[in-house]
N, C-alpha and C. Protein backbone atom coordinates (compact mmCIF):
# COMPACT_ATOMS: atom_id res chain seq x y z
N UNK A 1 0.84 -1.18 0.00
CA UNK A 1 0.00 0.00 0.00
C UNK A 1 0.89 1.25 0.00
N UNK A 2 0.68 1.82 -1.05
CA UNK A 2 1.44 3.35 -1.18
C UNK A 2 1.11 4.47 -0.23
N UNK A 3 1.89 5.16 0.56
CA UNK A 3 1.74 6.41 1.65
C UNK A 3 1.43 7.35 0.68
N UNK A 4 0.65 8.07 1.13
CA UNK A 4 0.29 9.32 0.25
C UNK A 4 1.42 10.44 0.99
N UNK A 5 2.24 11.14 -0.53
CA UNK A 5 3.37 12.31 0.65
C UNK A 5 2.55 13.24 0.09
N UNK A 6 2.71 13.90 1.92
CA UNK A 6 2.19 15.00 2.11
C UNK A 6 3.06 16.29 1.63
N UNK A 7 3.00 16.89 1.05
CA UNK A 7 3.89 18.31 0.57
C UNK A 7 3.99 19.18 1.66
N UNK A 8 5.25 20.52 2.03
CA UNK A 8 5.24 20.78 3.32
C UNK A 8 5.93 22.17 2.46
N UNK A 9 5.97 22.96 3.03
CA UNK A 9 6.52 24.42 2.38
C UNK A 9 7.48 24.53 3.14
N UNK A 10 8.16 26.11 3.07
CA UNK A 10 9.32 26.30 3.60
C UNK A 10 9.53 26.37 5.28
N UNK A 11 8.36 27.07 5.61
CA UNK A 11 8.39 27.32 7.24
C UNK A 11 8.09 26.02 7.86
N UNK A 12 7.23 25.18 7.32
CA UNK A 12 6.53 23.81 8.18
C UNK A 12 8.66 22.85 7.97
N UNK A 13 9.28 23.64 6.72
CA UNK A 13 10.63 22.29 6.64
C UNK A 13 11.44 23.13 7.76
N UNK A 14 11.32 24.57 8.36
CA UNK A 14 12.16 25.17 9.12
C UNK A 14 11.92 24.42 10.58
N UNK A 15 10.59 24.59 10.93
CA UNK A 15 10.00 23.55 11.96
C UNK A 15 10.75 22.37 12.23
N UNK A 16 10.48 21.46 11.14
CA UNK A 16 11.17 20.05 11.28
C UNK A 16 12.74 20.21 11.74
N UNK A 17 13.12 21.19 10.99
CA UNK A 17 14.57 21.36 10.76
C UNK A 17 15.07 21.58 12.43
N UNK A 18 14.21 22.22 13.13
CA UNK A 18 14.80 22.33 14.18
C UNK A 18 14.21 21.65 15.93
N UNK A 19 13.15 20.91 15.18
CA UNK A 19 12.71 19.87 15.91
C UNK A 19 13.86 18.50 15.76
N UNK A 20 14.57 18.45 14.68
CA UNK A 20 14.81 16.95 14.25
C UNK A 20 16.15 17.51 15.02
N UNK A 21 16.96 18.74 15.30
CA UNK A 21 17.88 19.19 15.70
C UNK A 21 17.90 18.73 17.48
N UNK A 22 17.05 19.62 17.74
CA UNK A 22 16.12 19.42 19.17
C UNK A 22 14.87 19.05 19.79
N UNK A 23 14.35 17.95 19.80
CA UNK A 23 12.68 17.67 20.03
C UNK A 23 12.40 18.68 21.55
N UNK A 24 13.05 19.29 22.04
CA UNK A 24 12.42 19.29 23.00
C UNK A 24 12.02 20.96 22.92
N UNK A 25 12.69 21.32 22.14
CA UNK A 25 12.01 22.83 22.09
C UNK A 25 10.46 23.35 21.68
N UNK A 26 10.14 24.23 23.09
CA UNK A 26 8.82 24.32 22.66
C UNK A 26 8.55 25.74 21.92
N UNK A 27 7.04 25.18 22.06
CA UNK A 27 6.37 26.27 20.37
C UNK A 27 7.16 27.63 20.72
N UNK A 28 7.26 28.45 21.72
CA UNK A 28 7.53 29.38 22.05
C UNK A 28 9.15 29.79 21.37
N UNK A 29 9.70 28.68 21.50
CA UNK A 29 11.11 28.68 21.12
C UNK A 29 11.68 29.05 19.51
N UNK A 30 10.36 27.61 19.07
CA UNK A 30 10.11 28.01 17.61
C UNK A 30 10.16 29.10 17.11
N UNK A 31 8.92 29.29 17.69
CA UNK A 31 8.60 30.82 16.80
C UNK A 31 9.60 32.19 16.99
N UNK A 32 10.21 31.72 18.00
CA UNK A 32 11.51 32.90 18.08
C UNK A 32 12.55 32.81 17.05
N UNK A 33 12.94 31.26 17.35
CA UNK A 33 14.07 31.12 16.24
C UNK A 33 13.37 30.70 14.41
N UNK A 34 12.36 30.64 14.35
CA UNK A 34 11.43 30.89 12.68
C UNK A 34 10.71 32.27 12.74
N UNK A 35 11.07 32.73 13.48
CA UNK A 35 10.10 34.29 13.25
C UNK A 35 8.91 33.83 12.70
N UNK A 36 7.94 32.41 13.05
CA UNK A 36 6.66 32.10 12.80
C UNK A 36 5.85 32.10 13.90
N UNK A 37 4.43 33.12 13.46
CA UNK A 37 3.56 33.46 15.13
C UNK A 37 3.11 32.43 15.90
N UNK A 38 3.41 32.21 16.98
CA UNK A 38 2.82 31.03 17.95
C UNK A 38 1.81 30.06 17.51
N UNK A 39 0.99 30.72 17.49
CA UNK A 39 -0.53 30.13 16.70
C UNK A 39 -0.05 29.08 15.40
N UNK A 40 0.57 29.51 14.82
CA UNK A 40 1.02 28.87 13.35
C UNK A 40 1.74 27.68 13.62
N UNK A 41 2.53 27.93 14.62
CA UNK A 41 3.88 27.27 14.92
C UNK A 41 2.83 25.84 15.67
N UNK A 42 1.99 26.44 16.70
CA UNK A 42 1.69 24.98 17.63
C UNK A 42 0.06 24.40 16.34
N UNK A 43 -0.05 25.00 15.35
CA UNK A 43 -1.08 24.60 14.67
C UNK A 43 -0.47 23.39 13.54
N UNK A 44 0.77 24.30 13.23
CA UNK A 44 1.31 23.04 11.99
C UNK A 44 1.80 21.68 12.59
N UNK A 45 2.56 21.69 13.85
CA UNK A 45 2.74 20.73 14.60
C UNK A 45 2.12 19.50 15.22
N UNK A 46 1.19 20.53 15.06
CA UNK A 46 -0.21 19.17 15.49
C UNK A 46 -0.91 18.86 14.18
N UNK A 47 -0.60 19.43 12.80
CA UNK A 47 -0.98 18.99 11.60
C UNK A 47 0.03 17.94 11.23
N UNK A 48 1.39 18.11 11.70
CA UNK A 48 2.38 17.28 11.24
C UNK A 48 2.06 15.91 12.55
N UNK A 49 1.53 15.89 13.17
CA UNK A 49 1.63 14.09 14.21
C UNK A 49 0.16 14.11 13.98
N UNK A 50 -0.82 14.51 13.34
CA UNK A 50 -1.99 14.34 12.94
C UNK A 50 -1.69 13.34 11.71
N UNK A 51 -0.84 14.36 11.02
CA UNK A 51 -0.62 13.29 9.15
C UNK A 51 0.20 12.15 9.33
N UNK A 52 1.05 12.21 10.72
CA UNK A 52 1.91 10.77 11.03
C UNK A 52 3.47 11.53 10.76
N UNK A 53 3.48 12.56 10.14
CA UNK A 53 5.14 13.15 9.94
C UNK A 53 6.00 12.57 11.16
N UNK A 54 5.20 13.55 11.80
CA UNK A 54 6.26 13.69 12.84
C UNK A 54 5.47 12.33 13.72
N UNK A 55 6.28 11.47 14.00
CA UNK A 55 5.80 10.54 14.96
C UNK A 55 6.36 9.63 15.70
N UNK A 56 7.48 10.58 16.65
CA UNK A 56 7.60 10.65 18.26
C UNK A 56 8.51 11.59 18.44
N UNK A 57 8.66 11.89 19.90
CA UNK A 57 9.44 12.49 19.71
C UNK A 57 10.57 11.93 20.81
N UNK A 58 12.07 12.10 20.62
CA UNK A 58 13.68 11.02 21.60
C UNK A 58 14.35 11.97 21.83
N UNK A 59 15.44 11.31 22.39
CA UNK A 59 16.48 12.11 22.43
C UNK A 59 17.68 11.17 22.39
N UNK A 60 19.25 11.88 22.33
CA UNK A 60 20.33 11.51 22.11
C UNK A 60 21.19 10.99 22.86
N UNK A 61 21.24 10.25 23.77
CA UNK A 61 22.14 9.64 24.34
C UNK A 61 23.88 10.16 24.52
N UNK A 62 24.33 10.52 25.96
CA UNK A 62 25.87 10.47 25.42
C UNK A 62 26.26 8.89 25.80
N UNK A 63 26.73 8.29 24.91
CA UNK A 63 27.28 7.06 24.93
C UNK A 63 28.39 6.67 25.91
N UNK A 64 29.53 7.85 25.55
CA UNK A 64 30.25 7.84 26.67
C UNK A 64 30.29 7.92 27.80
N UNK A 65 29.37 8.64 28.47
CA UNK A 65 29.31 8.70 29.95
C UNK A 65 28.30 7.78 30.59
N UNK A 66 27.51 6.38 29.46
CA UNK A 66 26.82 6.00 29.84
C UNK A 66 28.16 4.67 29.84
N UNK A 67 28.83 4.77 29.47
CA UNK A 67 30.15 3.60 28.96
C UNK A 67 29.43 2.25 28.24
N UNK A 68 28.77 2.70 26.94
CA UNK A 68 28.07 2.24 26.14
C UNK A 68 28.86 2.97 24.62
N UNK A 69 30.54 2.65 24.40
CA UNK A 69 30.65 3.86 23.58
C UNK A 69 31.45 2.69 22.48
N UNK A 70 30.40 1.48 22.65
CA UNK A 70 31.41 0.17 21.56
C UNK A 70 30.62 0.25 20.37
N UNK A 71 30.56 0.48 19.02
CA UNK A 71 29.21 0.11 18.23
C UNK A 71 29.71 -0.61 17.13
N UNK A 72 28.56 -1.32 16.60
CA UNK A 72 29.34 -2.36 15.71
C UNK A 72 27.93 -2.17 14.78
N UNK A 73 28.12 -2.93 13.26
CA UNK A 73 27.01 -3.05 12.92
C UNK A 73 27.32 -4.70 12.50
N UNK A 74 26.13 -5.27 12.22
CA UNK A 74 26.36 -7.05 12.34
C UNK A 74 24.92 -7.36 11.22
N UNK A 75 25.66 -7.82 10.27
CA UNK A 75 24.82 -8.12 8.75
C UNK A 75 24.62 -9.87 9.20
N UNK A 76 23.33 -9.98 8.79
CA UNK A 76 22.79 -11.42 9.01
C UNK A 76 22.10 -11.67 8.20
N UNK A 77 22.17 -13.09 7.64
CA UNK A 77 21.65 -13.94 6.37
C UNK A 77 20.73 -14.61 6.90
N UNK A 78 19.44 -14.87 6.52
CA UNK A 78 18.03 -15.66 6.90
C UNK A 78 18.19 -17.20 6.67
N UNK A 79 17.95 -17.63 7.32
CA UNK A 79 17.63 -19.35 6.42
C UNK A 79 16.05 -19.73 6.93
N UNK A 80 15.32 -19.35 5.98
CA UNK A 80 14.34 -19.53 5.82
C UNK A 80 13.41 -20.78 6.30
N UNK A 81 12.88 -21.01 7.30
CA UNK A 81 11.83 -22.35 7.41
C UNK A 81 11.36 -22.82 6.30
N UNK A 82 11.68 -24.26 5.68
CA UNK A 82 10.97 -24.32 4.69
C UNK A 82 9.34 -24.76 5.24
N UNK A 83 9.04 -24.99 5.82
CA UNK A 83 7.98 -25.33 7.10
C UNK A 83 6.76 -24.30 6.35
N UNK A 84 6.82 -22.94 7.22
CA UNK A 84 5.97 -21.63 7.05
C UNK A 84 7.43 -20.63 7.10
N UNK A 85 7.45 -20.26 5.77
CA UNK A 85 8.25 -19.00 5.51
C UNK A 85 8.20 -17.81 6.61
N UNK A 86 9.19 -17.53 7.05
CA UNK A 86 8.98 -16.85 8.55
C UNK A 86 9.29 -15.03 7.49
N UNK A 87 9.03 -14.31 7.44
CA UNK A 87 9.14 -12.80 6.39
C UNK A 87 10.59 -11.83 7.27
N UNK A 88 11.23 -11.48 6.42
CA UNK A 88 12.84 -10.87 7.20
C UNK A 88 12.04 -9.80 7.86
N UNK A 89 10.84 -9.16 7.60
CA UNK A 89 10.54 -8.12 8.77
C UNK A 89 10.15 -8.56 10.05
N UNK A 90 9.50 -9.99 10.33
CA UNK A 90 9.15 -10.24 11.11
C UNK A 90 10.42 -11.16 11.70
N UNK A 91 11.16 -11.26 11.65
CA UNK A 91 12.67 -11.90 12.30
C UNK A 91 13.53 -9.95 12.96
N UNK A 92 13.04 -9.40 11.96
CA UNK A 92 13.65 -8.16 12.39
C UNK A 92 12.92 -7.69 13.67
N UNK A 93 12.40 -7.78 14.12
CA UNK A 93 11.05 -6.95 14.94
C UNK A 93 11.45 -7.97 16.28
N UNK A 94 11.86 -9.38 15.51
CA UNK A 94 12.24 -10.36 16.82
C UNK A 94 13.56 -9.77 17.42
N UNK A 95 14.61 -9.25 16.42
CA UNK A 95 15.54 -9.02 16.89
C UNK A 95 16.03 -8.02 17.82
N UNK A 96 15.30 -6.90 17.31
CA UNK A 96 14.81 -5.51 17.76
C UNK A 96 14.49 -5.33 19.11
N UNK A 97 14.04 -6.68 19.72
CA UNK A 97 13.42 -6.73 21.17
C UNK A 97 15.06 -6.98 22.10
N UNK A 98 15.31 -7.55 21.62
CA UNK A 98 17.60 -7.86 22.25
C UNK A 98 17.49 -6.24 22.50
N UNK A 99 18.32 -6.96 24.07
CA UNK A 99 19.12 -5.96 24.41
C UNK A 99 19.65 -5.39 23.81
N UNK A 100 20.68 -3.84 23.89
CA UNK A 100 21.51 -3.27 22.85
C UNK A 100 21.49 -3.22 21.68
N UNK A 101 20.50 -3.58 21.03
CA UNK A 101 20.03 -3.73 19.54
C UNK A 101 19.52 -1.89 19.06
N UNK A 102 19.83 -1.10 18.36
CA UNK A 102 19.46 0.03 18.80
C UNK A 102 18.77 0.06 17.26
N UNK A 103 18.71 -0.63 16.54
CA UNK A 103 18.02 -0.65 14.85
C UNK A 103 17.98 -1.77 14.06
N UNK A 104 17.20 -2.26 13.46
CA UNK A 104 17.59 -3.44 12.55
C UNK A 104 16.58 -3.03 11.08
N UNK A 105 17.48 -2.96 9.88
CA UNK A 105 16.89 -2.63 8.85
C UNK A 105 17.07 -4.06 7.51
N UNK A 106 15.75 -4.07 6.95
CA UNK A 106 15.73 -5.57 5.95
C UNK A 106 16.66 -4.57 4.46
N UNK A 107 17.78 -5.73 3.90
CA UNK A 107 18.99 -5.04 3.31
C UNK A 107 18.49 -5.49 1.93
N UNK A 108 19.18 -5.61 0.82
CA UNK A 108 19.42 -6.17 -0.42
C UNK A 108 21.00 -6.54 -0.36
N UNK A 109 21.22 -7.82 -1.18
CA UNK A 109 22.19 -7.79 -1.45
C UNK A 109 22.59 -9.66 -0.26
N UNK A 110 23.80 -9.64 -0.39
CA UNK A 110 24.34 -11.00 0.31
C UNK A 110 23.57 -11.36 1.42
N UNK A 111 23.80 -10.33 2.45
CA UNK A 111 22.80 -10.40 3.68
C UNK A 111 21.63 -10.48 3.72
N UNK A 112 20.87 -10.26 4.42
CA UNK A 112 19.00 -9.98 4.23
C UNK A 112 18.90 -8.82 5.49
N UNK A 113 20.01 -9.13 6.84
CA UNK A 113 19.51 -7.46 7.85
C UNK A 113 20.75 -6.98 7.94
N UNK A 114 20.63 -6.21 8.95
CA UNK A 114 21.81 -4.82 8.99
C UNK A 114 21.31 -4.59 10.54
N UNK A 115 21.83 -4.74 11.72
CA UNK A 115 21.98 -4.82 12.73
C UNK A 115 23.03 -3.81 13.62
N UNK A 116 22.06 -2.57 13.94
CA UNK A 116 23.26 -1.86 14.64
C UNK A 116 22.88 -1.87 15.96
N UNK A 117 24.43 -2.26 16.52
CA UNK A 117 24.68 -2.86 18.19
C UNK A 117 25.17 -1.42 18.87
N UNK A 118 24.84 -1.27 20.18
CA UNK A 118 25.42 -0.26 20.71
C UNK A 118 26.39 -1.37 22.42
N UNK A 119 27.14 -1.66 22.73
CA UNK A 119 27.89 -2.40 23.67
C UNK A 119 28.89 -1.57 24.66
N UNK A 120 28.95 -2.01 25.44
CA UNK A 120 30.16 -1.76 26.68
C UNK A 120 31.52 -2.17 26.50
N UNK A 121 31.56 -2.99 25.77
CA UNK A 121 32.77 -3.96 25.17
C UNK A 121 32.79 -5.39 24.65
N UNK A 122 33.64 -5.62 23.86
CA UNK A 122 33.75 -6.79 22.97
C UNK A 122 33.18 -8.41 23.88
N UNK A 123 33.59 -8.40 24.89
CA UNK A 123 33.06 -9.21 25.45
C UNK A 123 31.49 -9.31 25.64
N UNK A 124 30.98 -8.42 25.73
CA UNK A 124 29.97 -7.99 25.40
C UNK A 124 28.88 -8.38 24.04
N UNK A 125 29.54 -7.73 23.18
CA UNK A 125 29.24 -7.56 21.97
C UNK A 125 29.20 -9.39 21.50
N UNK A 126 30.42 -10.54 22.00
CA UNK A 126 30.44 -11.70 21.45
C UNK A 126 29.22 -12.36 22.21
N UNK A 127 28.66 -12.02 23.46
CA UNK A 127 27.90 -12.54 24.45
C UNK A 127 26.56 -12.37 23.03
N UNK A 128 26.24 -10.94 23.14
CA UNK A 128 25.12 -10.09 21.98
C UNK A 128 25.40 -11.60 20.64
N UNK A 129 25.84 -11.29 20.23
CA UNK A 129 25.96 -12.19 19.18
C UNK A 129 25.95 -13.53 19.24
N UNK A 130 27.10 -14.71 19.87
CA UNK A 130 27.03 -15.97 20.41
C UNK A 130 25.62 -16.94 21.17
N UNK A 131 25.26 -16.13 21.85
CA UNK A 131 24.49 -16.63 22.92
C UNK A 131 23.14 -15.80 22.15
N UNK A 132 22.80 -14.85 21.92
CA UNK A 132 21.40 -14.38 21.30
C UNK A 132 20.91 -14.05 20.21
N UNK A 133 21.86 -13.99 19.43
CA UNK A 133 21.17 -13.75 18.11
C UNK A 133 21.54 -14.92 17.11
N UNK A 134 22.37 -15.29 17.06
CA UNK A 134 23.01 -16.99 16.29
C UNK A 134 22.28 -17.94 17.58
N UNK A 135 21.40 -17.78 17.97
CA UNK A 135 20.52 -18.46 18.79
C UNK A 135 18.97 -18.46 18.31
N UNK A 136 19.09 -17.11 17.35
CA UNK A 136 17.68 -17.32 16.55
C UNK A 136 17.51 -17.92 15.47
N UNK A 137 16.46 -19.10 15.32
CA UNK A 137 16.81 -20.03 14.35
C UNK A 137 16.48 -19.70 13.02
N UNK A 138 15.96 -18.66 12.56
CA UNK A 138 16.08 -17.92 11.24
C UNK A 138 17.50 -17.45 11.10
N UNK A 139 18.37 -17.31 11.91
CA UNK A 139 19.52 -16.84 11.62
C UNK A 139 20.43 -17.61 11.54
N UNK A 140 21.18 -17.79 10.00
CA UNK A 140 22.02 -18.37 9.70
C UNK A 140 23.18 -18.26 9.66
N UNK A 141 23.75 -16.46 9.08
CA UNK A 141 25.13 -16.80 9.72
C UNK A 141 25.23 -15.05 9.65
N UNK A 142 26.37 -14.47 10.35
CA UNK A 142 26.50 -13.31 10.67
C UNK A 142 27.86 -12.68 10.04
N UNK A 143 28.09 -11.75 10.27
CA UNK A 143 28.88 -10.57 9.30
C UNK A 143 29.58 -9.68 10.51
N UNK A 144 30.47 -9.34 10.98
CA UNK A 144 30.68 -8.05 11.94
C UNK A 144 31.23 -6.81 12.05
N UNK A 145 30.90 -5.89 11.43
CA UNK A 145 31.78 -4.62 11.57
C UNK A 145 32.12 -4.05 12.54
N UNK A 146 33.26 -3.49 13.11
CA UNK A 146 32.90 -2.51 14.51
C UNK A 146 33.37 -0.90 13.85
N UNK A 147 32.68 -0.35 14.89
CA UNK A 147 32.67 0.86 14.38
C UNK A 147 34.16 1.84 15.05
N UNK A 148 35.09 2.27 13.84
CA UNK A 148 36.30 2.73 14.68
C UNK A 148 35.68 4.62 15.36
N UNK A 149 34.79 5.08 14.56
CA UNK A 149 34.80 6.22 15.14
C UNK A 149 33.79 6.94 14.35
N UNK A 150 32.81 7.54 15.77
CA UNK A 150 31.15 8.00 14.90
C UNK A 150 31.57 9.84 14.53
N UNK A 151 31.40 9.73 12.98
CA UNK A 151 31.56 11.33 13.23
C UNK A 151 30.16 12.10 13.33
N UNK A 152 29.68 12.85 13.57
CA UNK A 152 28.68 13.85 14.13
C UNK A 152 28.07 14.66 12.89
């Protein structure tokens, strides 16, 4: 089923622009830094999580001071039940529930997911992998990158 895109003009992309920067700034803030009147500002906002745009709102983690600052990403190949075909989104959604799992996206190409780990350390990270995810029996065999350094 095709999403219908919604078209958005310049002030509603200034909005985003500085929501996606900072979720936590409110309307008031907005409209200072868009020179757009209050009214406008808390009206399009609730037009944008009305249409589904915008839909949630997080925040950023410092990794380091949580000593969570290992990341890896870990490509995994399906082996399919020949039984009842199990679908790579629904193995993804299984995976997604793991600890430290911070994304899992269905790939093209050799692999079938794309698995990004956030860890404390390698010992860690083999536990993540060994013991829980080469433990899921759609998963056949794994891939490991680690990440030498996130730039910003």
């Amino acid at each position: 089923m095709k999403q219908k895109v919604v078209k958005i003009d310049d002030k509603t992309e200034q909005i985003l622009k500085f929501l996606s920067e900072n979720s936590k700034l409110s309307s008031k803030e907005l409209s200072k830094k868009t020179r757009i009147p209050l009214t406008t500002i808390h009206h399009r906002i609730k037009r944008l999580r009305e249409e589904g745009i915008i839909k949630k709102y997080t925040i950023e983690l410092d990794y380091d001071k949580l000593g969570m600052n290992f990341c890896a990403y870990i490509m995994a190949s399906v082996n399919y039940n020949p039984k009842g075909k199990t679908s790579q989104k629904e193995i993804a959604k299984k995976i997604k529930k793991i600890s430290f799992v911070e994304s899992v996206d269905v790939i093209t190409g050799d692999m079938d997911l794309l698995i990004k780990v956030r860890v404390k350390n390698m010992p860690q990270l083999n536990k993540l992998i060994t013991q829980e995810l080469r433990n899921i029996e759609e998963i056949d065999k794994t891939k490991t990158i680690s990440v030498l350094e996130e730039v910003d």
